[in-house]
Protein backbone atom coordinates (compact mmCIF):
# COMPACT_ATOMS: atom_id res chain seq x y z
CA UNK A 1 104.11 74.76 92.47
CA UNK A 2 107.76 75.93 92.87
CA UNK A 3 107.26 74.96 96.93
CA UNK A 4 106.57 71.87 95.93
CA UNK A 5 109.43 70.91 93.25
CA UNK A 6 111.72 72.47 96.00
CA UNK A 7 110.47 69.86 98.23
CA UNK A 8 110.35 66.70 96.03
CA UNK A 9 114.28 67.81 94.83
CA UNK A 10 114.71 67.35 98.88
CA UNK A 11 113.76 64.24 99.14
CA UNK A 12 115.35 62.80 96.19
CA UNK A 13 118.51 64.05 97.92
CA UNK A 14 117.74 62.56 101.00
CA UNK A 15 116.99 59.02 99.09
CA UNK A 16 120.15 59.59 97.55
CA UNK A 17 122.44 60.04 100.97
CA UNK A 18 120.39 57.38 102.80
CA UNK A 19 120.37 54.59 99.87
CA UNK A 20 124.09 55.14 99.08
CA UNK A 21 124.74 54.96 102.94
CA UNK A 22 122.86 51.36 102.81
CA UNK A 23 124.48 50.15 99.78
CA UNK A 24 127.81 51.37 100.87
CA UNK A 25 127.19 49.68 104.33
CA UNK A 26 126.16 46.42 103.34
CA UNK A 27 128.72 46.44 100.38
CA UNK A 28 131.64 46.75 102.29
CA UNK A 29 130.25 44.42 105.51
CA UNK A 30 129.70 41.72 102.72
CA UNK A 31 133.52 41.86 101.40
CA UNK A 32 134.55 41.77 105.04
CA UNK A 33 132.37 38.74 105.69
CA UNK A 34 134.08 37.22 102.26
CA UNK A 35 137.38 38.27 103.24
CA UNK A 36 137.34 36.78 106.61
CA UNK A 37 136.08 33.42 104.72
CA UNK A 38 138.60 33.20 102.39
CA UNK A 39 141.05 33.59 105.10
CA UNK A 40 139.61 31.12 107.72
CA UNK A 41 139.51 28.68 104.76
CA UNK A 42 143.14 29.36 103.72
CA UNK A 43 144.96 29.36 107.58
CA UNK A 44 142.84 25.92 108.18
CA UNK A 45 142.85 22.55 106.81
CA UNK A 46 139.41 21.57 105.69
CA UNK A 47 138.04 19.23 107.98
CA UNK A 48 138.98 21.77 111.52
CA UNK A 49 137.20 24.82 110.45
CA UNK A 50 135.01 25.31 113.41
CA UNK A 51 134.86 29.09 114.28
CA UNK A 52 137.11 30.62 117.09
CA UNK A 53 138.05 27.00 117.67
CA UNK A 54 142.17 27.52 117.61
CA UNK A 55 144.26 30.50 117.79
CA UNK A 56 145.51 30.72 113.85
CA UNK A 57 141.81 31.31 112.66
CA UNK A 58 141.62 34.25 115.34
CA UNK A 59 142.53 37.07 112.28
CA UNK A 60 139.54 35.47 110.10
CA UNK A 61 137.12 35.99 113.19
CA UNK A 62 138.09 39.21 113.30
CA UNK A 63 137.62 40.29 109.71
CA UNK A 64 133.84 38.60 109.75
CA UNK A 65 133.21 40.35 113.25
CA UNK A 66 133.97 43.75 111.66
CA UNK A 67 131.90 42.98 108.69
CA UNK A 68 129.12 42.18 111.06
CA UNK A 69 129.34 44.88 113.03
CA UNK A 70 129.54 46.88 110.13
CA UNK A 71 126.36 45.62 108.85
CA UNK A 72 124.55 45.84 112.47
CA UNK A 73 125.97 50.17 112.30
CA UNK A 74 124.55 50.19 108.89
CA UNK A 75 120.91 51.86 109.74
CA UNK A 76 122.99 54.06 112.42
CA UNK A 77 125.18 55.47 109.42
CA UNK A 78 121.55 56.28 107.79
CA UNK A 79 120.22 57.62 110.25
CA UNK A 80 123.30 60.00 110.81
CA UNK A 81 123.13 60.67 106.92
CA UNK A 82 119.67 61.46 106.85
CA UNK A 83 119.99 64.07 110.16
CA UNK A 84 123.33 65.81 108.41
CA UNK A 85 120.77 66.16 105.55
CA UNK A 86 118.34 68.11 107.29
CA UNK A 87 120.84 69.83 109.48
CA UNK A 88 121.81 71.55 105.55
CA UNK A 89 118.25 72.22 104.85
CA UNK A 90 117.40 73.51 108.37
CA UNK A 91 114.36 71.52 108.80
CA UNK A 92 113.67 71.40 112.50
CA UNK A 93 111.20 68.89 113.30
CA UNK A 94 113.28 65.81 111.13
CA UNK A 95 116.15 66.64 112.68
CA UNK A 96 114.90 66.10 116.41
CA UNK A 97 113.04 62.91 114.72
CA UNK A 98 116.43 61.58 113.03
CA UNK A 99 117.81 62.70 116.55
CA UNK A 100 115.66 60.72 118.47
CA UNK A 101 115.77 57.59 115.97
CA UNK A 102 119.32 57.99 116.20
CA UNK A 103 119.09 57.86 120.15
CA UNK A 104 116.05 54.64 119.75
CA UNK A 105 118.24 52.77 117.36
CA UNK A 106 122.37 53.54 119.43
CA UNK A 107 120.57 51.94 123.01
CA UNK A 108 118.71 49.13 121.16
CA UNK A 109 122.55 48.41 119.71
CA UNK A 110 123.96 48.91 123.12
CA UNK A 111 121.60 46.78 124.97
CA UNK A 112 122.15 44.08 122.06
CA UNK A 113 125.64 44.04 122.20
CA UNK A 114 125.87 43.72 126.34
């Protein structure tokens, strides 16, 4: 019984790190994105806004590119959340799993981004 309750408190720890890493991800990718609007809307008259179109709405691309990279890294930053986890707990097998997810999910972003 006490096994057990030791390893439900574990997981609710892990759900923890790796739904605050989401929310945290996607939260802050989605003010970027917002950001970046408000100042491609602001730098350009209303009928030119056509993305990387002129060189004054260059800082607005650049916000909403960080806030989508951001939110493409997102399930990376999990992934590292949930492997520091088990790194604590010392719990072999996840942490070559979250290793190897982490290694899956990097080249899939690599290849994506090339």
């Amino acid at each position: 019984m006490k096994i057990m309750e030791h390893r439900n408190l574990k997981e609710s720890r892990l759900n923890n790190w790796v739904s605050f890493a989401l929310r945290l991800g996607v939260a802050v990718s989605l003010a970027l994105i917002v950001i970046g609007f408000i100042i491609l809307l602001i730098t350009s008259d209303a009928n030119d806004i056509h993305p990387l179109a002129s060189l004054d709405q260059i800082p607005a691309a650049i916000v909403i590119s960080v806030g989508i990279l951001i939110l493409l890294l997102t399930p990376i930053i999990q992934v590292i959340a949930a492997t520091v986890f088990f790194l604590i707990v010392r719990d072999r097998l996840f942490i070559c799993i979250s290793v190897a997810v982490f290694c899956f999910a990097a080249i899939s972003l690599v290849l994506a981004l090339i």
